[in-house]
Protein backbone atom coordinates (compact mmCIF):
# COMPACT_ATOMS: atom_id res chain seq x y z
CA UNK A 1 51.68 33.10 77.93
CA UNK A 2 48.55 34.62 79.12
CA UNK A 3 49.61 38.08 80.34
CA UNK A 4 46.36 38.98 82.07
CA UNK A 5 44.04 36.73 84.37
CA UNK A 6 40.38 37.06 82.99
CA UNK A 7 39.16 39.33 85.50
CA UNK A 8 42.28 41.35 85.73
CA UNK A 9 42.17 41.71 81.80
CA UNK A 10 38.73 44.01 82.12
CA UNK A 11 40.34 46.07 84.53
CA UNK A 12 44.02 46.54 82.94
CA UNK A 13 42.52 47.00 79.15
CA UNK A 14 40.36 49.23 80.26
CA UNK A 15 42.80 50.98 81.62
CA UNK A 16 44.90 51.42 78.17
CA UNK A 17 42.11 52.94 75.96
CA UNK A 18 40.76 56.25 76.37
CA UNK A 19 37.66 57.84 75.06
CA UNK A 20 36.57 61.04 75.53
CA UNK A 21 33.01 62.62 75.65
CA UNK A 22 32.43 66.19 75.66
CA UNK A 23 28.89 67.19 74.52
CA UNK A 24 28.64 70.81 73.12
CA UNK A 25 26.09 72.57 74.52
CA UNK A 26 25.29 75.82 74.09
CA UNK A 27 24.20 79.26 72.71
CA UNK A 28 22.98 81.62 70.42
CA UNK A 29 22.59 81.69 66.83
CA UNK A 30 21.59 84.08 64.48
CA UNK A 31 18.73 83.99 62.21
CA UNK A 32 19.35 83.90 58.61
CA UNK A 33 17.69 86.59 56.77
CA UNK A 34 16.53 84.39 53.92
CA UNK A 35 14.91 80.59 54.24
CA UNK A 36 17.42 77.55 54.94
CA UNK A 37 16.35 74.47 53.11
CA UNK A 38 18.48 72.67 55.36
CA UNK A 39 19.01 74.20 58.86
CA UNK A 40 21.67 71.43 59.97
CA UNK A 41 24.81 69.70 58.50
CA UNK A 42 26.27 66.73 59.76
CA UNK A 43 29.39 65.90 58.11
CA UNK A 44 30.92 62.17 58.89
CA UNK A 45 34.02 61.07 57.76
CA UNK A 46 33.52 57.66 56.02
CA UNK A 47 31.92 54.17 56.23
CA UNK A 48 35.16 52.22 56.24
CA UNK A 49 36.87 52.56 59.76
CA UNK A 50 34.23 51.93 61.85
CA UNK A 51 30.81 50.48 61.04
CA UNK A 52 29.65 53.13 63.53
CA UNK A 53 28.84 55.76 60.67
CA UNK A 54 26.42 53.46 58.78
CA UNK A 55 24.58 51.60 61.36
CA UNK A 56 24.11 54.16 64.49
CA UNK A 57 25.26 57.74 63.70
CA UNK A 58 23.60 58.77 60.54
CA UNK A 59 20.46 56.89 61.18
CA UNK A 60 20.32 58.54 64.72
CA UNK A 61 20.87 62.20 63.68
CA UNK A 62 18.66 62.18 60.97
CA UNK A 63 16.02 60.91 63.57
CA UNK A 64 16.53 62.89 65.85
CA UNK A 65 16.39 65.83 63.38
CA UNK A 66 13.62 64.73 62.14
CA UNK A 67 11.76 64.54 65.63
CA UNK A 68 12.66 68.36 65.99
CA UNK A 69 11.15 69.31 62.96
CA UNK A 70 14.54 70.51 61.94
CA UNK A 71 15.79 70.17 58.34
CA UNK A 72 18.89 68.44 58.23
CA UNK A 73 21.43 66.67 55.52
CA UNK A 74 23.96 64.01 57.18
CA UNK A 75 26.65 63.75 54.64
CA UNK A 76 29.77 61.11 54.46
CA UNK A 77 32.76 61.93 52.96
CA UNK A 78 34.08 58.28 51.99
CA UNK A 79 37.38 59.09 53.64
CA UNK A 80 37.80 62.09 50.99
CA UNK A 81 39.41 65.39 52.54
CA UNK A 82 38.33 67.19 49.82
CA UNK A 83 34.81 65.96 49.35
CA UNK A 84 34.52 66.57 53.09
CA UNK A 85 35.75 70.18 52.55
CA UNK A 86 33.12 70.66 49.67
CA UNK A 87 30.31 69.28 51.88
CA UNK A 88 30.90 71.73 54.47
CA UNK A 89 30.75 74.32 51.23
CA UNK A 90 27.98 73.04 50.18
CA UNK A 91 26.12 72.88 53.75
CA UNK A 92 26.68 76.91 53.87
CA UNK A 93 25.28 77.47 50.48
CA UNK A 94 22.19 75.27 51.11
CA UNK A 95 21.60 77.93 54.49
CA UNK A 96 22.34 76.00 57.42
CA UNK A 97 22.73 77.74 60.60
CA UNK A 98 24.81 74.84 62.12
CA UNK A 99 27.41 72.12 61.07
CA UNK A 100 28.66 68.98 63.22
CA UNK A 101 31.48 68.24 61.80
CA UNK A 102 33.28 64.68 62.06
CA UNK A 103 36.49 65.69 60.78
CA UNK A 104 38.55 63.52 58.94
CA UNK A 105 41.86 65.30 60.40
CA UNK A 106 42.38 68.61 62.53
CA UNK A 107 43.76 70.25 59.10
CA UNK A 108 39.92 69.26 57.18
CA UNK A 109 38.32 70.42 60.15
CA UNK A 110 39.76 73.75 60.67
CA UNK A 111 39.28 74.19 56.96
CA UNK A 112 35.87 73.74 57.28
CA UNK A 113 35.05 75.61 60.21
CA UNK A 114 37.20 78.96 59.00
CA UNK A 115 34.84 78.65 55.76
CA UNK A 116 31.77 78.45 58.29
CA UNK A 117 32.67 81.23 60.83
CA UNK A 118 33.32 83.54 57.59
CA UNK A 119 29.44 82.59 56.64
CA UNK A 120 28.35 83.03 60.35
CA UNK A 121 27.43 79.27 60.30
CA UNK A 122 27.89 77.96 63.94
CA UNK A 123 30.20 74.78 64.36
CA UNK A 124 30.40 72.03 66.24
CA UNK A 125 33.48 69.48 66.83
CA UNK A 126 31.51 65.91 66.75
CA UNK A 127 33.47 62.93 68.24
CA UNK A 128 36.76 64.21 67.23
CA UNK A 129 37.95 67.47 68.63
CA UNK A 130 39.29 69.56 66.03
CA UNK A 131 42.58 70.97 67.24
CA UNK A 132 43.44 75.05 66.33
CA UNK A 133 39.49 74.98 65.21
CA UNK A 134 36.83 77.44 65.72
CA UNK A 135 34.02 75.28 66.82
CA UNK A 136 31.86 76.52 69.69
CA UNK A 137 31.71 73.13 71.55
CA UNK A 138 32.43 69.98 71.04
CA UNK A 139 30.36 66.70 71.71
CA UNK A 140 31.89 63.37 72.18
CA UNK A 141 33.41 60.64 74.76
CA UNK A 142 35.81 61.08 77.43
CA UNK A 143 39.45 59.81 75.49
CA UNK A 144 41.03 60.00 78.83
CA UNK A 145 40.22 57.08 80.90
CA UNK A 146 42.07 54.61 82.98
CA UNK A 147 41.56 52.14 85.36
CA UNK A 148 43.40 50.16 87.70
CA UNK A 149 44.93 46.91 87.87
CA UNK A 150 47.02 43.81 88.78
CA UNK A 151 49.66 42.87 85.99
CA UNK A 152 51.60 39.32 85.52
CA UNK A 153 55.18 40.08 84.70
CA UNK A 154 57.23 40.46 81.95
CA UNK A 155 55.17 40.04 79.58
CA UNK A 156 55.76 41.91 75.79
CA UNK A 157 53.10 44.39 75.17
CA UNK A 158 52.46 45.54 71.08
CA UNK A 159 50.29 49.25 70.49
CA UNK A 160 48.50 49.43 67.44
CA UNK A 161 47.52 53.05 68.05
CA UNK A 162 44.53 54.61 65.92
CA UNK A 163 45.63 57.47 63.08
CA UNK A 164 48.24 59.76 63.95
CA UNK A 165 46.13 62.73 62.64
CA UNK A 166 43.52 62.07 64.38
CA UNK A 167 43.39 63.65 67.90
CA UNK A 168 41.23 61.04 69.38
CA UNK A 169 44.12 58.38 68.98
CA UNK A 170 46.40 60.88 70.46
CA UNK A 171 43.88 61.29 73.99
CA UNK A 172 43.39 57.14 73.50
CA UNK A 173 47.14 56.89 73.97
CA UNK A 174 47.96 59.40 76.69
CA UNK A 175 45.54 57.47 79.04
CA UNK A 176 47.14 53.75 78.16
CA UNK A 177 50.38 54.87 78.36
CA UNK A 178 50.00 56.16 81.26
CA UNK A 179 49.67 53.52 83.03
CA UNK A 180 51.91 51.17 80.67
CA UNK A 181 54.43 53.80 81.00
CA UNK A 182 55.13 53.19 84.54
CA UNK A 183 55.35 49.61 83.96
CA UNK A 184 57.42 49.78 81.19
CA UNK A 185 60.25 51.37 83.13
CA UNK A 186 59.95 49.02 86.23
CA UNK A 187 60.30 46.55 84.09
CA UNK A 188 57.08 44.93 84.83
CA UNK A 189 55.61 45.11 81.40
CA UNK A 190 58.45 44.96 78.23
CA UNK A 191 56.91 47.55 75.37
CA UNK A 192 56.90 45.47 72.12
CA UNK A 193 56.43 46.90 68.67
CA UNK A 194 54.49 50.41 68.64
CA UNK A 195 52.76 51.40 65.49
CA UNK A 196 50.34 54.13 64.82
CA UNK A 197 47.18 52.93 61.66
CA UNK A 198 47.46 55.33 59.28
CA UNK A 199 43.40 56.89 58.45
CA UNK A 200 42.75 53.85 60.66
CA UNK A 201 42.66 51.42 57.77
CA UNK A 202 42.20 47.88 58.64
CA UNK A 203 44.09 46.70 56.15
CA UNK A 204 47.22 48.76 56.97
CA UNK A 205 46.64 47.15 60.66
CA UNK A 206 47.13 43.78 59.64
CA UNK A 207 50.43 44.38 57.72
CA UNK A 208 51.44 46.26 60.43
CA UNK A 209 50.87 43.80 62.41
CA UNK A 210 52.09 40.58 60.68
CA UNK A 211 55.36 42.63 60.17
CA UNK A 212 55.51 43.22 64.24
CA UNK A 213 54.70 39.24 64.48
CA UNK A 214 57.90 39.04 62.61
CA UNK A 215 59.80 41.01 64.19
CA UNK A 216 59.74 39.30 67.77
CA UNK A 217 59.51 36.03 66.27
CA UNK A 218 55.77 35.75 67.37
CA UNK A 219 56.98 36.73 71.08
CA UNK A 220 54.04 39.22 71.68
CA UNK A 221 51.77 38.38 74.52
CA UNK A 222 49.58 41.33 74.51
CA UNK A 223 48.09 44.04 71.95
CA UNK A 224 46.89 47.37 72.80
CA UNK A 225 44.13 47.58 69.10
CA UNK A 226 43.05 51.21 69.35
CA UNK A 227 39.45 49.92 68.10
CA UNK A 228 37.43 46.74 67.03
CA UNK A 229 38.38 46.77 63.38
CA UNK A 230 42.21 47.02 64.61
CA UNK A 231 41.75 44.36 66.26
CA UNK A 232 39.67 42.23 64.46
CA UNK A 233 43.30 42.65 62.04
CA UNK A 234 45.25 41.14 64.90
CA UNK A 235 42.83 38.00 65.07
CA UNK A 236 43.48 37.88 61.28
CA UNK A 237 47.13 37.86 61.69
CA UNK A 238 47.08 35.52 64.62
CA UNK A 239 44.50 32.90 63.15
CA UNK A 240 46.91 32.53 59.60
CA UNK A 241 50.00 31.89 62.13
CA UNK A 242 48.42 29.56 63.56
CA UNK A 243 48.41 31.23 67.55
CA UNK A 244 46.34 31.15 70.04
CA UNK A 245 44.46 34.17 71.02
CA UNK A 246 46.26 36.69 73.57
CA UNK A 247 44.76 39.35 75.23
CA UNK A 248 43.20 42.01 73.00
CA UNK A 249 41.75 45.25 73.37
CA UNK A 250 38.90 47.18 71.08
CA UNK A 251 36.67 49.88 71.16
CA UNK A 252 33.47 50.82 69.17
CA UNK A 253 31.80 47.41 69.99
CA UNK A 254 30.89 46.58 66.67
CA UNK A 255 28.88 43.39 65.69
CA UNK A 256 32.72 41.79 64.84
CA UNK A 257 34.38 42.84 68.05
CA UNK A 258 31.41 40.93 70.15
CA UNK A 259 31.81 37.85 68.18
CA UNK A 260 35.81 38.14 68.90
CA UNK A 261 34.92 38.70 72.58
CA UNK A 262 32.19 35.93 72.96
CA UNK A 263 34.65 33.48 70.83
CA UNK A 264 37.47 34.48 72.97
CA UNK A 265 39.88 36.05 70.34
CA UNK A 266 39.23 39.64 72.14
CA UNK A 267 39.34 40.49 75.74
CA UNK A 268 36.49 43.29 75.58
CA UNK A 269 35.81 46.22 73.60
CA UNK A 270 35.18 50.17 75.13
CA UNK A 271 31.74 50.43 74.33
CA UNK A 272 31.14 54.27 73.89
CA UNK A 273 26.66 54.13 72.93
CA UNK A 274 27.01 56.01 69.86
CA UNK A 275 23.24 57.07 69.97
CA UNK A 276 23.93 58.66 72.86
CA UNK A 277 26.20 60.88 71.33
CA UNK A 278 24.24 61.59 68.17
CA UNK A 279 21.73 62.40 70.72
CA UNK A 280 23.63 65.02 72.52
CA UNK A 281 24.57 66.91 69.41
CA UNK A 282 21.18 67.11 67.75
CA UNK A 283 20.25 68.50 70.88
CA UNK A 284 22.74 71.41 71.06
CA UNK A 285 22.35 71.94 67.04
CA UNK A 286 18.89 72.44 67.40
CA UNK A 287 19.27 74.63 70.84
CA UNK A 288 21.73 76.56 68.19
CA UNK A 289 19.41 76.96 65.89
CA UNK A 290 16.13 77.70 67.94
CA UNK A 291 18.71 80.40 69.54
CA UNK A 292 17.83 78.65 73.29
CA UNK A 293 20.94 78.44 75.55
CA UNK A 294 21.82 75.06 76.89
CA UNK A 295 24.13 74.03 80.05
CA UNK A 296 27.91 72.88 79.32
CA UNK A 297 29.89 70.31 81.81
CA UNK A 298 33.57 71.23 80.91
CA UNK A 299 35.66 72.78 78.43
CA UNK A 300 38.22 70.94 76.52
CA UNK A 301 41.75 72.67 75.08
CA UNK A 302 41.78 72.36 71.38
CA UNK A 303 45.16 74.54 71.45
CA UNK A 304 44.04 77.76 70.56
CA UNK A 305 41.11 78.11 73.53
CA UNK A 306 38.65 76.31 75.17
CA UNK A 307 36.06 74.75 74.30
CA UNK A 308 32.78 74.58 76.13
CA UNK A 309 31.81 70.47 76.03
CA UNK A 310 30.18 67.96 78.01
CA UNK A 311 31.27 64.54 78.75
CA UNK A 312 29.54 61.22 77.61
CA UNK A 313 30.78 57.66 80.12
CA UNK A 314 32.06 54.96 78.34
CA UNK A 315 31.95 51.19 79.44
CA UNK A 316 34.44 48.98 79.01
CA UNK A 317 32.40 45.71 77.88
CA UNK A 318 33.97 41.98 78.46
CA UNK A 319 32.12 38.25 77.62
CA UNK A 320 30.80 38.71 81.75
CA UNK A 321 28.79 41.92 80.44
CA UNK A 322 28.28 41.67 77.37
CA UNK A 323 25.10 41.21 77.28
CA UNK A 324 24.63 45.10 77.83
CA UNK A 325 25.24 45.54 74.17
CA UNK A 326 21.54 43.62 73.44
CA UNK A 327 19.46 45.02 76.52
CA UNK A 328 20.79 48.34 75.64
CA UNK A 329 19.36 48.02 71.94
CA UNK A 330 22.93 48.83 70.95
CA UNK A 331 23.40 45.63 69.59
CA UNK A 332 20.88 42.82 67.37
CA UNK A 333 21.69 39.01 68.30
CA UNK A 334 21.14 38.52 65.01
CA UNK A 335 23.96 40.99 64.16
CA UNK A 336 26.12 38.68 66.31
CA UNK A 337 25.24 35.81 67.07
CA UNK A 338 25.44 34.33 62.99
CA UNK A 339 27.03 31.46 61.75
CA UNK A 340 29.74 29.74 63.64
CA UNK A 341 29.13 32.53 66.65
CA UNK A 342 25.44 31.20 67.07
CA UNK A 343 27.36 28.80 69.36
CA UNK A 344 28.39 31.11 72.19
CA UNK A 345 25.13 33.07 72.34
């Protein structure tokens, strides 16, 4: 059963993820009295749940650093709270003035950031908002976004939701369920299986997701994949059963999610341009750290206060605009269009 026509798919899957895009901006920092050897810290979280980390974020901070003529260190943490935590240490001992930091859960990051504000090292929340941290903004995409659209009936929905500690998943799902949740109880839409990924791990997705496969006997005509790598598990799991593809959200578009969508396996991925991002917070780190005041677009509750951000647009990205990904520069077609995907390019 195919639960969504092909245009109304854009519109409806759209409409279940959520990204959210605040860009910190702003404000003073003081000058240490002795000579940084690095003045910024960029802490990411690991190379495994999204390809993001490797191929766009560190290379584009360190750039953009670079460009500034602003010593920085981009660090990853290979999915290690603790090693996280010591880079942070670490990023205060070597001097800097100012530390992005990618948390790898609200608990790491508020860690972190205590450690900072006791060394009067500025923070700020990058991507993920920290929740009950002391960051002074927060740069990132907007996690709250829906869109509007026609829906077939009946059909069984499954939510592979991204990791419950991570607050993104949590904005992700309040703006999909809110329109699913209506649905639900008309009795539109039936809610299948709902699982949250714990630390996002592809793996985990795939047994999850096999074990929701049989649960309903195979009866799932939709899935809700909180990213590309999620889903890219759900093609897994549906290619050894021998179905047929269903439609399938993503986000992140990664090189694997645009094969999915070109080969038909994915309905479209929420295409948030990372260098954007890594863009906006180099610029308010350095504005931090050249102590020059720069303009904010919102504030975001992190449940303590608010925090002043600014928010980035994502796209949601189907095969009918793709192409976007390659005139962008996001994307290589020699990223994606390899092997046996060189035959829808």
């Amino acid at each position: 059963m195919n639960l969504l026509s092909t245009k109304k798919k854009g519109a409806s899957v759209a409409a279940f993820i959520l990204i959210a895009a605040l860009a910190a901006i702003g404000v003073n920092g003081a000058a240490a009295s002795h000579t940084a050897s690095v003045q910024v810290c960029a802490l990411l979280p690991d190379t495994t749940t999204s390809v993001r980390y490797l191929l766009f974020d560190a290379p584009d901070l360190t750039k953009a650093f670079k460009n500034a003529g602003v010593t920085s260190s981009v660090l990853n943490a290979q999915g290690s709270t603790t090693t996280q935590i010591s880079q942070g240490e670490q990023c205060i001992t070597n001097g800097a003035k100012v530390i992005l930091v990618d948390a790898l859960d609200s608990g790491t990051g508020a860690t972190i950031e205590a450690n900072a504000a006791k060394a009067g090292v500025k923070t700020i929340d990058y991507d993920r908002l920290v929740l009950k941290g002391s960051a002074s903004y927060y740069v990132s995409f907007n996690n709250v976004m829906k869109a509007n659209g026609t829906y077939a009936s009946h059909g069984v929905v499954a939510e592979l939701n991204g990791a419950p500690t991570d607050n993104n998943a949590t904005l992700f799902a309040q703006g999909y369920n809110s329109v699913l949740d209506p649905l639900y109880k008309s009795g539109q839409l039936t809610k299948g299986p709902n699982q949250s990924v714990t630390n996002w791990n592809n793996q985990v997705a795939l047994t999850d997701f096999q074990g929701m496969l049989a649960k309903t006997g195979n009866k799932i005509d939709a899935v809700l994949a909180a990213n590309d790598g999620i889903a890219g598990s759900v093609v897994s799991a549906l290619k050894s059963a021998k179905l047929n593809p269903l439609p399938l959200t993503g986000q992140d578009a990664t090189p694997g999610g645009a094969q999915y969508i070109l080969a038909g396996w994915q309905s479209g991925t929420v295409y948030k341009p990372v260098p954007q991002e890594a863009n906006a917070a180099a610029a308010v780190a350095i504005d931090v750290v050249k102590g020059i005041k720069v303009p904010v677009n919102g504030k975001t509750n992190n449940g303590v206060r608010q925090v002043p951000s600014v928010l980035l647009t994502p796209t949601w990205v189907t095969k009918k605009n793709i192409s976007i990904l390659f005139t962008s520069g996001f994307l290589k077609k020699s990223q994606v269009c390899v092997g046996e995907y060189k035959q829808y390019c």
